[in-house]
Every structure is written in C-alpha cells, then in structure tokens.
C-alpha atoms as a PDB file:
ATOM      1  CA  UNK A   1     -35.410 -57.394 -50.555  1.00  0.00           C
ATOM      2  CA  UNK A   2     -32.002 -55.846 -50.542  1.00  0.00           C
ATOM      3  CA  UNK A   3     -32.315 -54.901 -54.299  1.00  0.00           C
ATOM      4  CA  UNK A   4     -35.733 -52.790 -53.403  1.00  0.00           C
ATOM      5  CA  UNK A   5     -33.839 -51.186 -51.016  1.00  0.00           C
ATOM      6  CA  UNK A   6     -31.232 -50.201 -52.709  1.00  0.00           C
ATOM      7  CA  UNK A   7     -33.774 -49.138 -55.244  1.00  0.00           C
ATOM      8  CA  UNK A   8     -35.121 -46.571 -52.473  1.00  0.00           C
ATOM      9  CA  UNK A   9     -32.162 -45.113 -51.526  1.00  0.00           C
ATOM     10  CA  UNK A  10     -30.870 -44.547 -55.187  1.00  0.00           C
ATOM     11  CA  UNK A  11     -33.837 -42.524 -55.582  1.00  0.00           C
ATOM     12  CA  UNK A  12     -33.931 -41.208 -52.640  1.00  0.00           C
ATOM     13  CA  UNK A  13     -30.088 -39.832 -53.321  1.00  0.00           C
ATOM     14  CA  UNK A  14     -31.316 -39.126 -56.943  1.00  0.00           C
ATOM     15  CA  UNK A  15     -33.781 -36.269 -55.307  1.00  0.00           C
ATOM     16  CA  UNK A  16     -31.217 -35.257 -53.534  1.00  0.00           C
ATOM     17  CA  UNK A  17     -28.606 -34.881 -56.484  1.00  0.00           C
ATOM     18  CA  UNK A  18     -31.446 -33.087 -58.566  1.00  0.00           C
ATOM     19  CA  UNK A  19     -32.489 -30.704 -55.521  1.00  0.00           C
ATOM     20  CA  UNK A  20     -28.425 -29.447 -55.225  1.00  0.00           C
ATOM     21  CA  UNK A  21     -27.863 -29.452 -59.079  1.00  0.00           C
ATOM     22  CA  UNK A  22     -31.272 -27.268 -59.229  1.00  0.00           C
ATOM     23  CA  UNK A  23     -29.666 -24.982 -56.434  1.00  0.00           C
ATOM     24  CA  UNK A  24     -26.510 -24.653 -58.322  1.00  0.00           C
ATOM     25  CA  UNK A  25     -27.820 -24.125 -61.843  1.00  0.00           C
ATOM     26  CA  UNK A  26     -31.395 -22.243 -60.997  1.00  0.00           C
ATOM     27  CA  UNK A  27     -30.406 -20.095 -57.861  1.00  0.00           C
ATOM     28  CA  UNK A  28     -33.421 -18.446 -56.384  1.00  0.00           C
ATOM     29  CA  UNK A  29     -34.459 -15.955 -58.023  1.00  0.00           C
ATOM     30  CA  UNK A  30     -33.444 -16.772 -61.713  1.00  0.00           C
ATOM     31  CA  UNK A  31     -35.872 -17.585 -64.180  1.00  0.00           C
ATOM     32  CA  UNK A  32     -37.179 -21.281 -64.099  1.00  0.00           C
ATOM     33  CA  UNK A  33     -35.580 -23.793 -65.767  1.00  0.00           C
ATOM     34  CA  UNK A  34     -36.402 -24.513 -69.661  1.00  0.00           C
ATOM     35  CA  UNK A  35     -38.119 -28.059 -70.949  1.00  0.00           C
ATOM     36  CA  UNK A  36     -34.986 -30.242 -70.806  1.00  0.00           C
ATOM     37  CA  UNK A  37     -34.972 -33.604 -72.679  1.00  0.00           C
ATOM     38  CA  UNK A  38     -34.816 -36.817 -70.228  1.00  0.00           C
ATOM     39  CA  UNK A  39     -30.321 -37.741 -70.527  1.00  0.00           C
ATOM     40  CA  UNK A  40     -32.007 -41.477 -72.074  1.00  0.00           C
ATOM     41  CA  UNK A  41     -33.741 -39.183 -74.599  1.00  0.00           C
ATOM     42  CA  UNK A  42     -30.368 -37.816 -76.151  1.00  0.00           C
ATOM     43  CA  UNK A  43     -28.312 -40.873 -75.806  1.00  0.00           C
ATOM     44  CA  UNK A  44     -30.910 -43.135 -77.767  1.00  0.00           C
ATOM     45  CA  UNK A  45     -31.307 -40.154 -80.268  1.00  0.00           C
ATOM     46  CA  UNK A  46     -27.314 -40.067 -80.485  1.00  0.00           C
ATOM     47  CA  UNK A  47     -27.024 -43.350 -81.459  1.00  0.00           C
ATOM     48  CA  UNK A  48     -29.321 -43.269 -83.671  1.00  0.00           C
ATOM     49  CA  UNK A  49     -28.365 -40.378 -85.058  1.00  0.00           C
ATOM     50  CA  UNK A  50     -24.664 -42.381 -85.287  1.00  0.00           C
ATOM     51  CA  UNK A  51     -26.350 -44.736 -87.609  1.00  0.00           C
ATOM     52  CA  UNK A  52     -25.995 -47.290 -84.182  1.00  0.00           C
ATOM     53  CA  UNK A  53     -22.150 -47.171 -84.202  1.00  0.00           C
ATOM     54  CA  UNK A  54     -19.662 -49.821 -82.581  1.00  0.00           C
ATOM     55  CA  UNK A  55     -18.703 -47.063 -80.026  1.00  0.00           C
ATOM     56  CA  UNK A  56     -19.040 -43.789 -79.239  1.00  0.00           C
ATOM     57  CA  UNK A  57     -18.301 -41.539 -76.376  1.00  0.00           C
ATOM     58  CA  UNK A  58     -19.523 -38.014 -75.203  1.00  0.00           C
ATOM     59  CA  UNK A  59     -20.255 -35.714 -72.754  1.00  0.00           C
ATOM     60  CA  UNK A  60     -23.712 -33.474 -72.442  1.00  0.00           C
ATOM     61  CA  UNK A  61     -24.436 -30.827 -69.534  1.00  0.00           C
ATOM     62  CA  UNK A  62     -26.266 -31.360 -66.778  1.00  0.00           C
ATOM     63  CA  UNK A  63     -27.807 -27.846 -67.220  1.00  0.00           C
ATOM     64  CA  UNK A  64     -28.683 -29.516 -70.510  1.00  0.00           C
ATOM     65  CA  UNK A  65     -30.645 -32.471 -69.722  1.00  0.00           C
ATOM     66  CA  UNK A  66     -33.359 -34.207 -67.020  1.00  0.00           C
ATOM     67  CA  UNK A  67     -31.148 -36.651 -65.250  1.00  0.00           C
ATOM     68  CA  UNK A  68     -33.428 -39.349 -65.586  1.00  0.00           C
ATOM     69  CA  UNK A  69     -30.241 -42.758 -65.466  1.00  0.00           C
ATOM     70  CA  UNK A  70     -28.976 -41.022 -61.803  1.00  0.00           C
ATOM     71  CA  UNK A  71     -27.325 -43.723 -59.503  1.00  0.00           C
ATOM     72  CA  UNK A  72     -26.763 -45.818 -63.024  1.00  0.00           C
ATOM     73  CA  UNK A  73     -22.979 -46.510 -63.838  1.00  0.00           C
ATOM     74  CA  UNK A  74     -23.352 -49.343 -66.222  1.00  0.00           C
ATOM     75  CA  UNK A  75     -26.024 -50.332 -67.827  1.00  0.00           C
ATOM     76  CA  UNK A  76     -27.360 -52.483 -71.145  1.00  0.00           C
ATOM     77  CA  UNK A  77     -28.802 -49.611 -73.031  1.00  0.00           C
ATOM     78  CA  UNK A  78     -31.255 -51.278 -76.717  1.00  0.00           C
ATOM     79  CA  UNK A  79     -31.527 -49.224 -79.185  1.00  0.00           C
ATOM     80  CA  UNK A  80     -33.432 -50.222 -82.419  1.00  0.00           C
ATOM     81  CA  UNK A  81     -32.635 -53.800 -82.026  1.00  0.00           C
ATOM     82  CA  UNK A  82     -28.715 -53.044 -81.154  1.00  0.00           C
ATOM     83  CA  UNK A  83     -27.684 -53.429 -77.448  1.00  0.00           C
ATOM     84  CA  UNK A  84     -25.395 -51.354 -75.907  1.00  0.00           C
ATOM     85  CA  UNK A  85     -22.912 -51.793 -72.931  1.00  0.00           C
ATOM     86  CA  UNK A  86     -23.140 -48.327 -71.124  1.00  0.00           C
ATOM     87  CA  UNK A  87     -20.634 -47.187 -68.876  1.00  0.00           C
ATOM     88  CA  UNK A  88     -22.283 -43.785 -67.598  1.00  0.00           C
ATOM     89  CA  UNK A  89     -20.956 -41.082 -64.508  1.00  0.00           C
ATOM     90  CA  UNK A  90     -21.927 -37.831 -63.420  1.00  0.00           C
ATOM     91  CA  UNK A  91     -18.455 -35.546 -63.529  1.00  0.00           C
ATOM     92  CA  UNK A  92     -19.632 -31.886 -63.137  1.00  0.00           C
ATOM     93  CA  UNK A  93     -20.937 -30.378 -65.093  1.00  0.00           C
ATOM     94  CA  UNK A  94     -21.274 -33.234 -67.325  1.00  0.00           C
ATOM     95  CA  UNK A  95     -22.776 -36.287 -67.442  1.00  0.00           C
ATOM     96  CA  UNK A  96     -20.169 -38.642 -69.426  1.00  0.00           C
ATOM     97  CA  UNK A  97     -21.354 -41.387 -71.597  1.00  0.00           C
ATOM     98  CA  UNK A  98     -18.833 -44.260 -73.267  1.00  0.00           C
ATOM     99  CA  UNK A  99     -21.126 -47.062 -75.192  1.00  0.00           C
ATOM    100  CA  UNK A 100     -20.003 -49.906 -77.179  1.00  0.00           C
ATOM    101  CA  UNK A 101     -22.125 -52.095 -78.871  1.00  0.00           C
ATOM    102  CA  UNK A 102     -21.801 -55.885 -77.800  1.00  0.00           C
ATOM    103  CA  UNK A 103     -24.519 -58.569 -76.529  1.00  0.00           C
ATOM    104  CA  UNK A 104     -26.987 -58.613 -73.427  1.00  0.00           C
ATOM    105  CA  UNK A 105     -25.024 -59.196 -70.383  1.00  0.00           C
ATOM    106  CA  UNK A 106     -25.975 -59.205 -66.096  1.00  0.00           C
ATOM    107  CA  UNK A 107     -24.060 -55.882 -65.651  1.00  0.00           C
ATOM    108  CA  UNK A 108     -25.381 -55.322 -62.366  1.00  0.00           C
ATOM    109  CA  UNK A 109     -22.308 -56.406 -60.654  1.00  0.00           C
ATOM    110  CA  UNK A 110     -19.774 -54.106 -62.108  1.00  0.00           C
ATOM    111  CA  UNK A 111     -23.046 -51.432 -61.490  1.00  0.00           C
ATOM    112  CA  UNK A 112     -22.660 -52.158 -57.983  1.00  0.00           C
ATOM    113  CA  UNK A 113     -18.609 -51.736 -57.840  1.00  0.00           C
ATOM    114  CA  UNK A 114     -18.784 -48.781 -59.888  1.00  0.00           C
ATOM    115  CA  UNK A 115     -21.055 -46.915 -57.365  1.00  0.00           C
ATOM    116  CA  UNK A 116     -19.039 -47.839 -54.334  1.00  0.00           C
ATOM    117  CA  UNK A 117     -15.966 -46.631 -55.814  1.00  0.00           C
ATOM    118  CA  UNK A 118     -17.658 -43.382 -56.400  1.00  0.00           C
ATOM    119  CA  UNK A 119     -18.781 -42.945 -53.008  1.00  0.00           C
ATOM    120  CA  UNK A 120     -15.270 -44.040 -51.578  1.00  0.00           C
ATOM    121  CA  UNK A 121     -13.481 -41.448 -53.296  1.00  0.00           C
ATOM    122  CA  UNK A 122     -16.416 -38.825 -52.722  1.00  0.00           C
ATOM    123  CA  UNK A 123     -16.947 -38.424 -56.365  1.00  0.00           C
ATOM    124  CA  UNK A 124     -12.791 -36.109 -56.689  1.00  0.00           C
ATOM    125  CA  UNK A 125     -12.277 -37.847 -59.061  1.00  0.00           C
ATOM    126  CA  UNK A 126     -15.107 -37.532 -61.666  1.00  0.00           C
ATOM    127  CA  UNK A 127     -15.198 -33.697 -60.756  1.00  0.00           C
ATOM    128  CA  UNK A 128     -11.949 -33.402 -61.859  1.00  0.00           C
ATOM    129  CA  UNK A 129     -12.677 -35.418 -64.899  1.00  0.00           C
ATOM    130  CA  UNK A 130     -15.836 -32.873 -66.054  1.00  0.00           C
ATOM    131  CA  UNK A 131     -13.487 -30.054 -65.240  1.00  0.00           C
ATOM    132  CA  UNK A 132     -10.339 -31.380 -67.657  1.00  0.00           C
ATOM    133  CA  UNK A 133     -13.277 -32.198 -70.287  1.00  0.00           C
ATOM    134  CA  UNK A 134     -14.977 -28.951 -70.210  1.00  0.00           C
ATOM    135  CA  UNK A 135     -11.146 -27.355 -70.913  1.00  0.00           C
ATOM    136  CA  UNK A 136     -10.206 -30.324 -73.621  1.00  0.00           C
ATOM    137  CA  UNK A 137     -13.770 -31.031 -75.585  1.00  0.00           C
ATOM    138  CA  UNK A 138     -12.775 -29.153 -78.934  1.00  0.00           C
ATOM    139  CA  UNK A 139     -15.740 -31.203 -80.806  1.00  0.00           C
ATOM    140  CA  UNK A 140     -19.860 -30.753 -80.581  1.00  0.00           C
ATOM    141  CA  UNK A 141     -23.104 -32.352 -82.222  1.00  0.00           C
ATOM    142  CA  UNK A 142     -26.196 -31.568 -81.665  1.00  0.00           C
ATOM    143  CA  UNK A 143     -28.982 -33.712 -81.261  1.00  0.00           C
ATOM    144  CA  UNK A 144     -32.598 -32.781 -81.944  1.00  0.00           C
ATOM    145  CA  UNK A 145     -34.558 -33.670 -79.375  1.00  0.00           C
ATOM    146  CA  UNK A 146     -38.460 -33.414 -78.346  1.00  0.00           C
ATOM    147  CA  UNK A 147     -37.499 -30.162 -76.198  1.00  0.00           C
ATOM    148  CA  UNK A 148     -35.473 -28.758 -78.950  1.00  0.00           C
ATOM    149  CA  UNK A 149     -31.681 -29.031 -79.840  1.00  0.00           C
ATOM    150  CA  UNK A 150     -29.317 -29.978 -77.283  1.00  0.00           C
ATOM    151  CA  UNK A 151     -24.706 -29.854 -77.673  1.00  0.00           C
ATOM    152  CA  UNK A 152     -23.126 -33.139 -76.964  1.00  0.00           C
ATOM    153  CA  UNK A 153     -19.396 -33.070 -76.320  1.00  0.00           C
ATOM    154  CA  UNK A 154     -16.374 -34.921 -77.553  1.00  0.00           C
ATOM    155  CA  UNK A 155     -12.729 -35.201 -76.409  1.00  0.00           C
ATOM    156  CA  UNK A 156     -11.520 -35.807 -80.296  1.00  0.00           C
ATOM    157  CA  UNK A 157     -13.663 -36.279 -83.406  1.00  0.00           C
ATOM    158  CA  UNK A 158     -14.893 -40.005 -83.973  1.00  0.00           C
ATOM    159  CA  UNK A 159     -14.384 -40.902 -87.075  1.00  0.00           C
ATOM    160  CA  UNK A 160     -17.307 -42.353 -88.285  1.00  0.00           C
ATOM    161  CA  UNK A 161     -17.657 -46.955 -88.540  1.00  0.00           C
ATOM    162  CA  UNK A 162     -14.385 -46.861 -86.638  1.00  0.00           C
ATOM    163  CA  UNK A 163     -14.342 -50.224 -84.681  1.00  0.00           C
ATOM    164  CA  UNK A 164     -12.444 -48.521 -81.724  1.00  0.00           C
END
C-alpha cells in the first residue's frame, strides 16, 4: 500500500517537474517542442553503442530528452543480457547518468535514501553539480536515436574496456 502511494506521488511530482521544465525550456510563445527520444531510449542505445562497457558515465540535456526515469535515483537498468547498477539525478540542465555493470540487486533501498536526501537539501546541490558540468564537459557522443541524433556529455574521455 505504501509503495502505490509513493508510486502516485512520484508521478504526480514527475508532472509537475515536466510542467516547470516545459515552462523554462518552451516559454509561451516559442515554437513547440521537437520529437525528443524517451532519457531510457539514449542510455540503452549508449551502452550499446559502448559495446556494454564495465562503466560509463555521462550527462545529456534535459532540453534533449523525454524524462521518462523522473523520481528514479538508482535503478537495475538490462541491457542485452548485461545488467546495470544505475545511479541517475536530475542536476540542471542535465540529467546525469553513472552505470556500472554488476549483478541484479534490491536497489530500492538506497532509491529511497537517495530521494530523501534530494529533497532535504532542496536539490542545491545537484544544481550546482549540472552548472560545474555544463562549464567542465570538454567531451561529446552522439547517439542515434529513433527521433534523430542526440549529444551526450562527458567530464573526461573514457577510455574504452577500462575496468574503472
């Protein structure tokens, strides 16, 4: 019972997020929105794109992408047979991803913690975060997705079947 309501009020919030987001990005006025690929759609297409590596980590716009894992901070995330351990946050105006590869595990604990601390703080924190990364990410991909290509962002260049 307490898990479906939860449920309702993460949604709930997540219309809430997407309504102010909208506001910011699409004032009234400005020409509608394009097609933007659901975030799930570009971070399954990244790692596969990675060849499924043991970690990555990136950053894409939220202007970029439908925010369809809102109110999800971590997360088991399969891709083609590989699971991933997904630690995800919202730091404006990115959405940051870090995923490491690693077996099924009840994550919904450490889900829970991570969302409280965000609300504690009020979310400083991550803002600041997407602010320092949107001065420090030197290093893009692109991924093709079904809306067309869409720039991912790095901190520093992976280097490619690096363990860490």
């Amino acid at each position: 019972m307490r898990r479906l309501w939860w449920r309702a009020c993460g949604r709930a919030l997540g219309r809430l997020h997407a309504g102010l987001l909208r506001a910011l990005l699409w004032p009234p006025g400005s020409p509608p929105p394009p097609p933007r690929p659901a975030a799930s759609e570009v971070l399954t297409l990244h790692l596969v794109q990675r060849r499924l590596p043991h970690w990555t980590s990136f950053c894409v716009k939220y202007s970029a992408v439908r925010n369809d894992q809102f109110g999800r901070s971590s997360f088991n995330w399969a891709v083609r047979g590989a699971n991933y351990h997904v630690l995800r946050t919202g730091c404006f105006p990115f959405v940051k991803y870090h995923c490491s590869r690693g077996p099924r595990q009840d994550l919904d604990a450490q889900d829970a913690l991570l969302a409280a601390l965000k609300l504690l703080n009020l979310g400083i924190p991550t803002l600041l975060y997407g602010i320092s990364s949107w001065c420090f990410a030197s290093v893009t991909e692109t991924v093709q997705t079904c809306c067309g290509p869409v720039t991912i962002y790095f901190l520093n260049k992976e280097d490619e079947g690096a363990m860490y």
